[in-house]
N, C-alpha and C. Protein backbone atom coordinates (compact mmCIF):
# COMPACT_ATOMS: atom_id res chain seq x y z
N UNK A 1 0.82 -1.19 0.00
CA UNK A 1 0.00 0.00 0.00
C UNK A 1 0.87 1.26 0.00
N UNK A 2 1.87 1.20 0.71
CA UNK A 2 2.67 2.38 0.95
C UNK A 2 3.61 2.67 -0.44
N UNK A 3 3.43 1.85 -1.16
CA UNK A 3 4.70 1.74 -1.94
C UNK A 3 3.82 2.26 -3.01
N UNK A 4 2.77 2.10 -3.29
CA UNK A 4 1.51 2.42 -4.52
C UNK A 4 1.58 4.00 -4.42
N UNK A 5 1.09 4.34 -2.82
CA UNK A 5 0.78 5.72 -2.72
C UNK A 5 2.23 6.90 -2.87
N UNK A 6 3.53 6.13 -2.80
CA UNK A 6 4.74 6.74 -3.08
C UNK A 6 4.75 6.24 -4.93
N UNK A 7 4.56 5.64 -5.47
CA UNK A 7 4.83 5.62 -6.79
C UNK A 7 3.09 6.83 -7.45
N UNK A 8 1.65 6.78 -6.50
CA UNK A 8 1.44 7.64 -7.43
C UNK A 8 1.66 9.50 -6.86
N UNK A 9 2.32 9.52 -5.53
CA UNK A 9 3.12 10.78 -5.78
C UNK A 9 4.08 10.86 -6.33
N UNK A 10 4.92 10.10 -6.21
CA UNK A 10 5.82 10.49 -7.86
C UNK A 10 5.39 10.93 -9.13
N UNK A 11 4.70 10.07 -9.87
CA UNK A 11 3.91 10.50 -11.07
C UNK A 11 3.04 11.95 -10.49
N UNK A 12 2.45 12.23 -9.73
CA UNK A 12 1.90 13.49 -9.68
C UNK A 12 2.86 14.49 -9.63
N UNK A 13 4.23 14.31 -9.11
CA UNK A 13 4.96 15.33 -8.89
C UNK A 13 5.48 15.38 -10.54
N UNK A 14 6.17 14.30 -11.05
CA UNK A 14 6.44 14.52 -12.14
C UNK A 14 5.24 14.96 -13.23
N UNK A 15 4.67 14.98 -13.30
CA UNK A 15 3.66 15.38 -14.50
C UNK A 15 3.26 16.87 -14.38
N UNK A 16 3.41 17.12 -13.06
CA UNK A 16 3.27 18.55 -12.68
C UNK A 16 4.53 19.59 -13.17
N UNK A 17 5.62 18.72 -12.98
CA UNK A 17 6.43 19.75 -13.62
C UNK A 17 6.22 19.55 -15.23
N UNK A 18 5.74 18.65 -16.36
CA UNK A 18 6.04 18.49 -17.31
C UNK A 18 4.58 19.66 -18.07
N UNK A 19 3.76 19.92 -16.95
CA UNK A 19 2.76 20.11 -17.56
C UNK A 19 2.99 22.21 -16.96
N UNK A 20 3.73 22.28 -16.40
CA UNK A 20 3.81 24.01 -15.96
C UNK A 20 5.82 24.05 -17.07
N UNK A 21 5.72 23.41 -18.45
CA UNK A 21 6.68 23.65 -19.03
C UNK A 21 6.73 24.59 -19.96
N UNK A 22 7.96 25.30 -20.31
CA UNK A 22 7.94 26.55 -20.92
C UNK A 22 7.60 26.23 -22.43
N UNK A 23 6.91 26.75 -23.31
CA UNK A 23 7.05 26.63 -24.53
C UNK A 23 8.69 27.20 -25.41
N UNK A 24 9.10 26.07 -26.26
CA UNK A 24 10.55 26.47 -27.06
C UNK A 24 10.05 26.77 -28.62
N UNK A 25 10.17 27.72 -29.34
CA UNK A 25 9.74 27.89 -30.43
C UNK A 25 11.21 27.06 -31.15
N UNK A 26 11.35 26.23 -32.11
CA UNK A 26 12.07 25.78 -33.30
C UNK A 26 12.36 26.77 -34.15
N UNK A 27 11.47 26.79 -34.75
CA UNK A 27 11.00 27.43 -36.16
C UNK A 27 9.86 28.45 -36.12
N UNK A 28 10.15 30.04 -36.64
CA UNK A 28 9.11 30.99 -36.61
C UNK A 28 8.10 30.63 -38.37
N UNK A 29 8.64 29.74 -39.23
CA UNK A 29 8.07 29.97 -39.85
C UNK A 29 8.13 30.66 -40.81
N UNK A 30 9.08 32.06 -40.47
CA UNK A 30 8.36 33.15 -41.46
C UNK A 30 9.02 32.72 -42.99
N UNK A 31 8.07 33.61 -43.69
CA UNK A 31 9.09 33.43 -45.15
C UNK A 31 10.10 33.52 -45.47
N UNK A 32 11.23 34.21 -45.12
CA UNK A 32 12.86 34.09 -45.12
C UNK A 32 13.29 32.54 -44.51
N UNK A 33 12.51 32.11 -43.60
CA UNK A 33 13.00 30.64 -43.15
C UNK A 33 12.74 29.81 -43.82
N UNK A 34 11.44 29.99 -44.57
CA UNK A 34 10.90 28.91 -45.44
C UNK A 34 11.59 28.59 -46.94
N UNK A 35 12.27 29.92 -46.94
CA UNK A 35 12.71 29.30 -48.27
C UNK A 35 14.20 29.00 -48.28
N UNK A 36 14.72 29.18 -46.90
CA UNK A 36 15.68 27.85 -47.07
C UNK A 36 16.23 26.50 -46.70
N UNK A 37 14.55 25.48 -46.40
CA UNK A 37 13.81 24.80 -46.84
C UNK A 37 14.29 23.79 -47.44
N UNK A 38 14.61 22.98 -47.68
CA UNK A 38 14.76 22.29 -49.04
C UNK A 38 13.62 20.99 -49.12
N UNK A 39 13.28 20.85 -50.33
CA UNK A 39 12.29 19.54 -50.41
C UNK A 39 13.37 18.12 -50.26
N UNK A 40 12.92 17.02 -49.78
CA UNK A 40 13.69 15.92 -49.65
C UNK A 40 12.40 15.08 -50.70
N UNK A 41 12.57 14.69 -52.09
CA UNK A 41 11.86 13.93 -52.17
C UNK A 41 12.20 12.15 -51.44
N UNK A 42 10.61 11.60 -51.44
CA UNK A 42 10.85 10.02 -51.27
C UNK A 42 10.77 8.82 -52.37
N UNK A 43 12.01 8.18 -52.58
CA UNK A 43 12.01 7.22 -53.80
C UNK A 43 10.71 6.35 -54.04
N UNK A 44 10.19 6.58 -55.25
CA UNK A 44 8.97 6.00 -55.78
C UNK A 44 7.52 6.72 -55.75
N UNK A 45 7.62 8.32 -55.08
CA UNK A 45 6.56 8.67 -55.23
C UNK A 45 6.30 9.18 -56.36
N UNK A 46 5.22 9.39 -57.27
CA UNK A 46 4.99 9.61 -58.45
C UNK A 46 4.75 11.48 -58.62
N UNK A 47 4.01 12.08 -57.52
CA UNK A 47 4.00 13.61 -57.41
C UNK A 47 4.94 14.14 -56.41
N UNK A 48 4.78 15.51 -56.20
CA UNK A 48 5.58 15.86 -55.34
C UNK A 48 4.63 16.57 -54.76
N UNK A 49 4.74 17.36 -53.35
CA UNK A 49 4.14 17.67 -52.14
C UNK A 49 4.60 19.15 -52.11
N UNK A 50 2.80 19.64 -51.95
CA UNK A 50 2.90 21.18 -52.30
C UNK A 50 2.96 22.14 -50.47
N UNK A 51 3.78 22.81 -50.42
CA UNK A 51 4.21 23.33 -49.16
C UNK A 51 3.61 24.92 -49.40
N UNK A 52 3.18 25.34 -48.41
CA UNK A 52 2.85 26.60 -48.07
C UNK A 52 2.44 27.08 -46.56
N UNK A 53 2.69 28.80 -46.61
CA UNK A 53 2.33 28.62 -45.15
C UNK A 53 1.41 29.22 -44.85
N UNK A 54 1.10 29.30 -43.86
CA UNK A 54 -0.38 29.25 -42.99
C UNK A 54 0.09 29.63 -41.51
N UNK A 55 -1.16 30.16 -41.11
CA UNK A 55 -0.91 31.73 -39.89
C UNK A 55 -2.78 31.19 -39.17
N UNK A 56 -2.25 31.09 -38.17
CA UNK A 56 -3.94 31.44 -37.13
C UNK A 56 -3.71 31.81 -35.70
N UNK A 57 -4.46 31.51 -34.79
CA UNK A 57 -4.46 32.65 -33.49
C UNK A 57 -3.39 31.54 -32.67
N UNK A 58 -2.55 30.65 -32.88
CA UNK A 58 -1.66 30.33 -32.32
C UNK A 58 -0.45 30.80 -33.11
N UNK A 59 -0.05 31.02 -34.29
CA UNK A 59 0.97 31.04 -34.81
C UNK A 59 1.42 30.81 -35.86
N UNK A 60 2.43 30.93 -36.94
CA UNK A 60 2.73 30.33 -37.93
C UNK A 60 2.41 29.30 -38.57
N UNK A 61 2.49 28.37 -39.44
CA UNK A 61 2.91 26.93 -39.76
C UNK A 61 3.33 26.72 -40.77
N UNK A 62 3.50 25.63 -41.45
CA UNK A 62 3.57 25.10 -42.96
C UNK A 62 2.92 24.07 -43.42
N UNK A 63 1.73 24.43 -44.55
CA UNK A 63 0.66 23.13 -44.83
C UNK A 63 1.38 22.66 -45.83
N UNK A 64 1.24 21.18 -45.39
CA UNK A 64 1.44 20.39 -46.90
C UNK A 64 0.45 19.55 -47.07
N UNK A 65 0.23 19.84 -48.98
CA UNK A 65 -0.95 19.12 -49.44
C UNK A 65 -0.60 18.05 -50.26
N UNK A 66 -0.61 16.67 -50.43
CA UNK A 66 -0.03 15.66 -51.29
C UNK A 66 -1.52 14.67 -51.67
N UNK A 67 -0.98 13.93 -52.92
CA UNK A 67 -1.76 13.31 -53.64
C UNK A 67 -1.03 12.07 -54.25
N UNK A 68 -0.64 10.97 -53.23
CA UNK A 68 -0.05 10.18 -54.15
C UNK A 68 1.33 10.31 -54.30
N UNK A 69 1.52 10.98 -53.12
CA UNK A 69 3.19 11.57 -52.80
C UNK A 69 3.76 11.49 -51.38
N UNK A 70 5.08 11.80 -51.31
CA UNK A 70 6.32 11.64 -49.92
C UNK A 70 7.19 12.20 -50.13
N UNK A 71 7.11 13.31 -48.92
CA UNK A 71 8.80 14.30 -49.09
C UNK A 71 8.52 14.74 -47.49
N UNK A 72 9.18 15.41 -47.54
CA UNK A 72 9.85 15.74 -46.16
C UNK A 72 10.86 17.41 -46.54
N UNK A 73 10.63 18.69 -45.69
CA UNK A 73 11.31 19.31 -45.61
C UNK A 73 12.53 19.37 -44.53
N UNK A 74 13.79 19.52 -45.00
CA UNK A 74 15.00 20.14 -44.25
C UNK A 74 15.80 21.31 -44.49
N UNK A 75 17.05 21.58 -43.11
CA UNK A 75 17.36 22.58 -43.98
C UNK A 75 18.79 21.66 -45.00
N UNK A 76 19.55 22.87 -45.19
CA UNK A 76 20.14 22.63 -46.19
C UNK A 76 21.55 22.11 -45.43
């Protein structure tokens, strides 16, 4: 019993710190970042994967729309 109620304060203590964690931005996104970008295509896809970006009340992003396709952006 004692050993239950010490393993689920642990997990409460830990989740508490994971959940009051700072946000790290990567990537802003903006257009100067995006375009140096590079497409990675994937062997055997027949199209390629259309990238653009996109903005709402959280922030930046980059949509990709595919059809029958696989790529992946990196940088360079």
């Amino acid at each position: 019993m004692l050993k239950k109620n010490l393993l689920l304060i642990f997990l409460i203590l830990t989740f508490q710190q994971t959940l009051s964690a700072e946000t790290i931005k990567v990537f802003n996104f903006t257009e100067s970042e995006f375009k140096t970008l590079k497409v990675k295509k994937v062997r055997g896809a027949d199209a390629k994967t259309k990238y653009s970006l996109g903005k709402n009340e959280y922030g930046n992003f980059i949509r990709s729309e595919s059809e029958n396709a696989a790529s992946g952006l990196g940088k360079v």
